[in-house]
C-alpha atoms as a PDB file:
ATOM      1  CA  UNK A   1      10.550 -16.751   3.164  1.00  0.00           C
ATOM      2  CA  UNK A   2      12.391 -18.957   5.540  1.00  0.00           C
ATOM      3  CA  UNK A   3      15.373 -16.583   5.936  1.00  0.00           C
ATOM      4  CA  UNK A   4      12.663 -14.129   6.589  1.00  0.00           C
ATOM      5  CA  UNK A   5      10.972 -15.931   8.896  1.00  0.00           C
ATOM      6  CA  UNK A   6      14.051 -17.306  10.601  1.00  0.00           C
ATOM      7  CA  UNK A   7      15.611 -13.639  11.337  1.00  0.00           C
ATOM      8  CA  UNK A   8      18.160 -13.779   8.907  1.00  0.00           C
ATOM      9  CA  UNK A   9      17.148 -10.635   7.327  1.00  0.00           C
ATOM     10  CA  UNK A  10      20.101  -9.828   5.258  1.00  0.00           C
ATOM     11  CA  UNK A  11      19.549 -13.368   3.088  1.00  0.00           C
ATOM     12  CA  UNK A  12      16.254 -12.717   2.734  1.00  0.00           C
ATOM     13  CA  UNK A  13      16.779  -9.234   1.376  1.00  0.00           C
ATOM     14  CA  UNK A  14      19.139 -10.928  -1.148  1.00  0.00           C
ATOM     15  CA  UNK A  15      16.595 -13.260  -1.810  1.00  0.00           C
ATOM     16  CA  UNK A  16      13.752 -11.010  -2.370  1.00  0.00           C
ATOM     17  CA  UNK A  17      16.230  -8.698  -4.913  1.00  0.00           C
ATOM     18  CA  UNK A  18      16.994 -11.663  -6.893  1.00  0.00           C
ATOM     19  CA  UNK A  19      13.375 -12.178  -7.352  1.00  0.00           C
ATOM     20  CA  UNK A  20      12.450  -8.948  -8.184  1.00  0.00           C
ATOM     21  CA  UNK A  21      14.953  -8.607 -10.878  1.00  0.00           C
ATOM     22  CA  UNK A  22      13.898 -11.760 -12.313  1.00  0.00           C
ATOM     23  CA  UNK A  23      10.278 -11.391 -11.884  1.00  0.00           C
ATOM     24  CA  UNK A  24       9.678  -7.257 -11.554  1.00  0.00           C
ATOM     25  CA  UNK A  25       5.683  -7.547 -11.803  1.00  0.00           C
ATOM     26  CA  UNK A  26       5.485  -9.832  -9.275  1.00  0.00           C
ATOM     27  CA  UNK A  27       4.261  -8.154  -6.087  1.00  0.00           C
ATOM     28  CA  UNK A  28       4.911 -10.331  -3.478  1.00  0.00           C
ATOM     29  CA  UNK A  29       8.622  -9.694  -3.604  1.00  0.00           C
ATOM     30  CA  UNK A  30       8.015  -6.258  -3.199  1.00  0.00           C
ATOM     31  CA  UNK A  31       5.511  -6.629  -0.552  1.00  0.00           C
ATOM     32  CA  UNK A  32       7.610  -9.550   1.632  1.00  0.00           C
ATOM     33  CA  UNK A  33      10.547  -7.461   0.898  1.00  0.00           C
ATOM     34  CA  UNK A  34       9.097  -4.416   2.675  1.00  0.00           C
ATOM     35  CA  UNK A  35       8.009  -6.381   5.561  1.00  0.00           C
ATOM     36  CA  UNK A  36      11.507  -7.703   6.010  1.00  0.00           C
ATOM     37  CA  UNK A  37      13.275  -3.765   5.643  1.00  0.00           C
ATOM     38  CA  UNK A  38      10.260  -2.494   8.306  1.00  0.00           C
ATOM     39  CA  UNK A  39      11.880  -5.819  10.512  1.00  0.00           C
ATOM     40  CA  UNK A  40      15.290  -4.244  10.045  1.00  0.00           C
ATOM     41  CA  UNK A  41      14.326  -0.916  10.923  1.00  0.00           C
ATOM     42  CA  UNK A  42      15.290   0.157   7.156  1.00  0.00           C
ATOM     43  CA  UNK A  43      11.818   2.540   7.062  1.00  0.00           C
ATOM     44  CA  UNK A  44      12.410   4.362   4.186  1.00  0.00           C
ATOM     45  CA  UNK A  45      14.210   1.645   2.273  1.00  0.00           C
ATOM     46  CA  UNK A  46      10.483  -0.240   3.197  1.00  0.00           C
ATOM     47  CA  UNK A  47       8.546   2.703   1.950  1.00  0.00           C
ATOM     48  CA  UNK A  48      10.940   2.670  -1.217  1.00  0.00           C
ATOM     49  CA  UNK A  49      10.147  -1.363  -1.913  1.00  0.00           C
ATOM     50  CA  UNK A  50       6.450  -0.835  -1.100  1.00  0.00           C
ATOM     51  CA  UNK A  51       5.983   1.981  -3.681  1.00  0.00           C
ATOM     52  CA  UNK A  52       8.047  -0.383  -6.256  1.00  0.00           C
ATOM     53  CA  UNK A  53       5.532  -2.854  -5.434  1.00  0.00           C
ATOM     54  CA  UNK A  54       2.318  -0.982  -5.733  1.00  0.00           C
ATOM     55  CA  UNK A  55       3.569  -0.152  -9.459  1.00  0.00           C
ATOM     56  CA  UNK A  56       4.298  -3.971 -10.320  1.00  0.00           C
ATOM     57  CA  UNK A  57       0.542  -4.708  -9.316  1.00  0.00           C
ATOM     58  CA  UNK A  58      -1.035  -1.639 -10.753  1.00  0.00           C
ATOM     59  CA  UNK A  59       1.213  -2.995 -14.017  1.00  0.00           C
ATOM     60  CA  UNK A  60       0.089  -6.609 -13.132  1.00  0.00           C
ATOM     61  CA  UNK A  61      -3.736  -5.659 -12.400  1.00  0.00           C
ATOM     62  CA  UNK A  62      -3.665  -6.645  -8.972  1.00  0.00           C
ATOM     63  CA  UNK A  63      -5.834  -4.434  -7.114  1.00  0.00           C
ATOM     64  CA  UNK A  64      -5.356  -6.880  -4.112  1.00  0.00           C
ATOM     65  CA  UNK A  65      -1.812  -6.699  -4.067  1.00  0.00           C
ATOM     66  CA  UNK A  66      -1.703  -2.958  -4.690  1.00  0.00           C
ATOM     67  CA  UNK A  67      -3.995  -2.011  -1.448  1.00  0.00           C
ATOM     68  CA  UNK A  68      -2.072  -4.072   0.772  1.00  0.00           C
ATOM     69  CA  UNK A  69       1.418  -2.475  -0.009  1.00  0.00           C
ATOM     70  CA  UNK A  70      -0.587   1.038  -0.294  1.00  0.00           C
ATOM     71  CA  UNK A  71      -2.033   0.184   3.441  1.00  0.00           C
ATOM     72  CA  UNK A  72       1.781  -0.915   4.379  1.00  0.00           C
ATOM     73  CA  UNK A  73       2.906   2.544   2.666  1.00  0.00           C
ATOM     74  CA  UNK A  74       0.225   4.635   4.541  1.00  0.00           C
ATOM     75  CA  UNK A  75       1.336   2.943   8.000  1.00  0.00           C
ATOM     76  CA  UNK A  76       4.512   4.195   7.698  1.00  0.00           C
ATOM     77  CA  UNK A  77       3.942   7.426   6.144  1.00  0.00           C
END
């Protein structure tokens, strides 16, 4: 989150990747992750990590997490 939040989108991307393969039902990866690809102006690399993510919550159970990344999604659909 601080490369993220810094600007320094490329470590966070390789941050959020690690996490995902170590984690792969956890949806804030996914969800941060897509934020950080819409901040690059990598769209459908975004829409690509948000779909990922609504999976890992629908496998999780997490309705919250799912409708956010779906709303995400639908914005840039």
């Amino acid at each position: 989150m601080e490369y993220k939040n810094s600007a320094q989108y490329e470590d966070a991307m390789r941050e959020f990747h690690s996490l995902i393969a170590a984690h792969p039902d956890y949806p804030p990866g996914y969800f941060h992750g897509g934020q950080t690809l819409e901040r690059m102006g990598r769209t459908h690399d975004a829409r690509e990590m948000y779909r990922e993510g609504v999976d890992a919550a629908a496998r999780k159970g997490d309705g919250h997490a799912k409708s956010e990344m779906q709303a995400a999604l639908d914005l840039l659909d």
